[in-house]
Protein backbone atom coordinates (compact mmCIF):
# COMPACT_ATOMS: atom_id res chain seq x y z
CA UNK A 1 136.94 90.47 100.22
CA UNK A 2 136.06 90.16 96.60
CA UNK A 3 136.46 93.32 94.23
CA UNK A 4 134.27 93.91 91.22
CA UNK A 5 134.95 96.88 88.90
CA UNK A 6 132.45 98.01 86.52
CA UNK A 7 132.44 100.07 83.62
CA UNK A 8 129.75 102.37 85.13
CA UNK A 9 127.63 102.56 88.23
CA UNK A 10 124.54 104.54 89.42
CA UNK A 11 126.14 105.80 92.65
CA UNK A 12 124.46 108.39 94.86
CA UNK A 13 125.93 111.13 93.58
CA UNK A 14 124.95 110.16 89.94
CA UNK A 15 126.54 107.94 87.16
CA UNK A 16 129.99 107.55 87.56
CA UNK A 17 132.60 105.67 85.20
CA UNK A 18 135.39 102.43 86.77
CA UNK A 19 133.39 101.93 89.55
CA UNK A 20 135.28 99.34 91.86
CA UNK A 21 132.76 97.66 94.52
CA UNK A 22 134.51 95.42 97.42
CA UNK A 23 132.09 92.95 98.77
CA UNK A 24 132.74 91.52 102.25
CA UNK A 25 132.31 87.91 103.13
CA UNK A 26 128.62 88.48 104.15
CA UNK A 27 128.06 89.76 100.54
CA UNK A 28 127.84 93.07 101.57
CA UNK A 29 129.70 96.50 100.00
CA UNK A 30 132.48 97.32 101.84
CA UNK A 31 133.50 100.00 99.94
CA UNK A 32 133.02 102.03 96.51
CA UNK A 33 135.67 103.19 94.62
CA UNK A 34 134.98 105.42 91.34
CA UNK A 35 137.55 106.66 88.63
CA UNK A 36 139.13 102.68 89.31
CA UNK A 37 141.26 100.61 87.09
CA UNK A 38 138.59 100.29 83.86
CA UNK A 39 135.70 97.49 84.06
CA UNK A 40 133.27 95.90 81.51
CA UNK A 41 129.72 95.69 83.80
CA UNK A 42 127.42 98.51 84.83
CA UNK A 43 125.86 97.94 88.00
CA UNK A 44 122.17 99.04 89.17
CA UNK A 45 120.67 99.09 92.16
CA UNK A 46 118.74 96.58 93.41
CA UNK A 47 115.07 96.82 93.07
CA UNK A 48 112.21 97.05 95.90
CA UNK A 49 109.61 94.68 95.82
CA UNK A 50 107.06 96.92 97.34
CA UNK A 51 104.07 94.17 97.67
CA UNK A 52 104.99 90.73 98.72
CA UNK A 53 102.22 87.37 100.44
CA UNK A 54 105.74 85.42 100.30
CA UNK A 55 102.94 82.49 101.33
CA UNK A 56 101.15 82.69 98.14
CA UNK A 57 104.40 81.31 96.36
CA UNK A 58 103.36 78.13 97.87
CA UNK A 59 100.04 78.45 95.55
CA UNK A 60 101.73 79.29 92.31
CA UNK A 61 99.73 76.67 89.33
CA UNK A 62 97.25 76.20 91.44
CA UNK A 63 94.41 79.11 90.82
CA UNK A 64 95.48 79.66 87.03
CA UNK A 65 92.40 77.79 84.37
CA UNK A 66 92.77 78.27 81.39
CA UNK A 67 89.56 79.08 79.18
CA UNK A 68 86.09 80.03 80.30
CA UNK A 69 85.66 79.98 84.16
CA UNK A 70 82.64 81.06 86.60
CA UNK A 71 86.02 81.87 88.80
CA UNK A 72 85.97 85.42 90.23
CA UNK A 73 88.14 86.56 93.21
CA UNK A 74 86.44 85.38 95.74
CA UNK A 75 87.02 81.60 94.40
CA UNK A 76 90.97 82.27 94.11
CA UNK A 77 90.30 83.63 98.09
CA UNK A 78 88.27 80.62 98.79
CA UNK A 79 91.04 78.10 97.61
CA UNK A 80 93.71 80.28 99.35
CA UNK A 81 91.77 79.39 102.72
CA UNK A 82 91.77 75.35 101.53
CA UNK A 83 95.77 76.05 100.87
CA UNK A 84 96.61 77.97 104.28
CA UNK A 85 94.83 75.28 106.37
CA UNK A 86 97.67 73.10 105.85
CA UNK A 87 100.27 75.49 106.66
CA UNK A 88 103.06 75.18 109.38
CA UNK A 89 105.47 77.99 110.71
CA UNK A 90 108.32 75.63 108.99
CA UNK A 91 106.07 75.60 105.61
CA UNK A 92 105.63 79.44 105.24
CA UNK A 93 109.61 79.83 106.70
CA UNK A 94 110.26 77.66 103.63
CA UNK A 95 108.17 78.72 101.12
CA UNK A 96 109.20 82.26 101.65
CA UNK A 97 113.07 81.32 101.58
CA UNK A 98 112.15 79.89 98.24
CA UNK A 99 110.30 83.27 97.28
CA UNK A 100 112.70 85.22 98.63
CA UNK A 101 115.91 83.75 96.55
CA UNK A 102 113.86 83.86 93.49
CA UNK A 103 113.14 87.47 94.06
CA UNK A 104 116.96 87.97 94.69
CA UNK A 105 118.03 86.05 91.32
CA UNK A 106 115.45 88.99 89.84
CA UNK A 107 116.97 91.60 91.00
CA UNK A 108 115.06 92.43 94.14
CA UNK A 109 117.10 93.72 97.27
CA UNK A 110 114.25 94.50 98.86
CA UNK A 111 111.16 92.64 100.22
CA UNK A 112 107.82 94.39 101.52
CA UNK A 113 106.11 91.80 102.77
CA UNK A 114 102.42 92.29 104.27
CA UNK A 115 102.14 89.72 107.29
CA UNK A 116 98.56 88.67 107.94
CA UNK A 117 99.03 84.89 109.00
CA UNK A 118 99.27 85.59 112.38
CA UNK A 119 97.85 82.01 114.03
CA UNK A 120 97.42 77.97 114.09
CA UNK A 121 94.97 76.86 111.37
CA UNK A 122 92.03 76.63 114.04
CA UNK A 123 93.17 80.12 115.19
CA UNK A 124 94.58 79.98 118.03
CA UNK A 125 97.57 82.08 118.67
CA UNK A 126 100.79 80.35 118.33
CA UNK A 127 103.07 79.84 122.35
CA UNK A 128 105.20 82.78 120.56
CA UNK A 129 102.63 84.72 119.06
CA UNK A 130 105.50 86.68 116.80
CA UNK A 131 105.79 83.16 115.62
CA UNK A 132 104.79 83.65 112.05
CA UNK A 133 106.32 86.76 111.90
CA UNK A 134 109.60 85.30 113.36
CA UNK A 135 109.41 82.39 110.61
CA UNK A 136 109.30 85.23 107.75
CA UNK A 137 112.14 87.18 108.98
CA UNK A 138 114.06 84.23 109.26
CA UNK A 139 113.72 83.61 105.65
CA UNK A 140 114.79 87.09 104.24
CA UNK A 141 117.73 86.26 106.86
CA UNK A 142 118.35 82.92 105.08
CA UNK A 143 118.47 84.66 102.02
CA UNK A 144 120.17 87.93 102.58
CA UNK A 145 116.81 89.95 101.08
CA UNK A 146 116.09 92.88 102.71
CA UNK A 147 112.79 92.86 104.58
CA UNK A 148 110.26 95.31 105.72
CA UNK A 149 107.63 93.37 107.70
CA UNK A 150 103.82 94.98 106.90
CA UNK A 151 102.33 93.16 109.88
CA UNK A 152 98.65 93.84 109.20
CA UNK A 153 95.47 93.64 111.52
CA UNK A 154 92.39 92.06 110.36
CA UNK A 155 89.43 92.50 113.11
CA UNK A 156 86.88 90.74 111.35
CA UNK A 157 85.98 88.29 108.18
CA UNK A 158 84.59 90.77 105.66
CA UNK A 159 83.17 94.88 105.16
CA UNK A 160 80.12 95.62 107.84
CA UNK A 161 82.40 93.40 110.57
CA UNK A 162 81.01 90.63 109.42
CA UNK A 163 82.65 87.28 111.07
CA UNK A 164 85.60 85.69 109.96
CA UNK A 165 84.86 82.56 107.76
CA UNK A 166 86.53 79.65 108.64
CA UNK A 167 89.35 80.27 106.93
CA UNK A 168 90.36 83.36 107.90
CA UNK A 169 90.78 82.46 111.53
CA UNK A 170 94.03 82.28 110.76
CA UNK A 171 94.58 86.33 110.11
CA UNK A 172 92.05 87.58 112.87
CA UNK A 173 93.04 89.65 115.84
CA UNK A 174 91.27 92.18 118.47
CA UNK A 175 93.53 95.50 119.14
CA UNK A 176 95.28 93.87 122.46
CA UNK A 177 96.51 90.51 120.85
CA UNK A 178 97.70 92.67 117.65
């Protein structure tokens, strides 16, 4: 156990003054003490990140231009497709790991994370077909970040059910397979 006592802490019951926390050896509260021995911190909550494409971490330096640019979403989307064609389950495992400890060192407890790369580059589904899925909750496991897995379902490439292009195999599914 490790004790940390704080000057004041946003409990659920409101702000309260010598707040002692007791942290397990999994990092988590064990138990909350107020009116404790006096501290010099003030703990928060942790914050929710409430939109997360841990993936797209992976991409970070490489869509930014500086000065004038033709560039309009659909380019960013375009080199996202060149980017996720190179993907493995063990590449988005560890690129989210890395997202997810830098969200903890932000503050962030808590990871919404909307799950659209369901399958192989080509598009096939993976043996395991949670495989992605199981890859991303591994990775808020690593990290002790709390997850809520958006898994989302993507029928076709574009508005009008227009065909996937080719790279958006990777996120199409029909009703059954989803």
């Amino acid at each position: 156990m490790r004790s940390m006592v704080f000057a004041e802490a946003l409990l659920p019951e409101g702000w309260r003054r010598d707040v002692r926390i007791e942290v397990d050896t999994q990092g988590r509260i064990a138990s909350v003490t107020p009116d404790a021995a006096p501290g010099c911190f003030v703990a928060m909550p942790g914050l929710p990140n409430l939109h997360s494409h841990a993936f797209q971490r992976g991409m970070a330096g490489l869509t930014e231009h500086a000065g004038d640019s033709e560039d309009s979403f659909w380019t960013w989307r375009e080199l996202m497709y060149r980017f996720l064609a190179h993907l493995t389950p063990e590449d988005v495992e560890a690129i989210a790991t890395l997202a997810y400890v830098e969200m903890l060192e932000g503050g962030f407890t808590r990871v919404g994370e909307f799950h659209y790369l369901h399958h192989a580059p080509d598009g096939s589904p993976f043996s395991d077909r949670a495989e992605m899925a199981t890859r991303i909750a591994a990775a808020a496991e690593a990290t002790g970040i709390n997850l809520t897995l958006l898994p989302c379902f993507y029928a076709h490439g574009g508005i009008g059910g227009a065909p996937p292009a080719p790279g958006q195999r990777r996120f199409i599914n029909d009703l059954d397979t989803f």
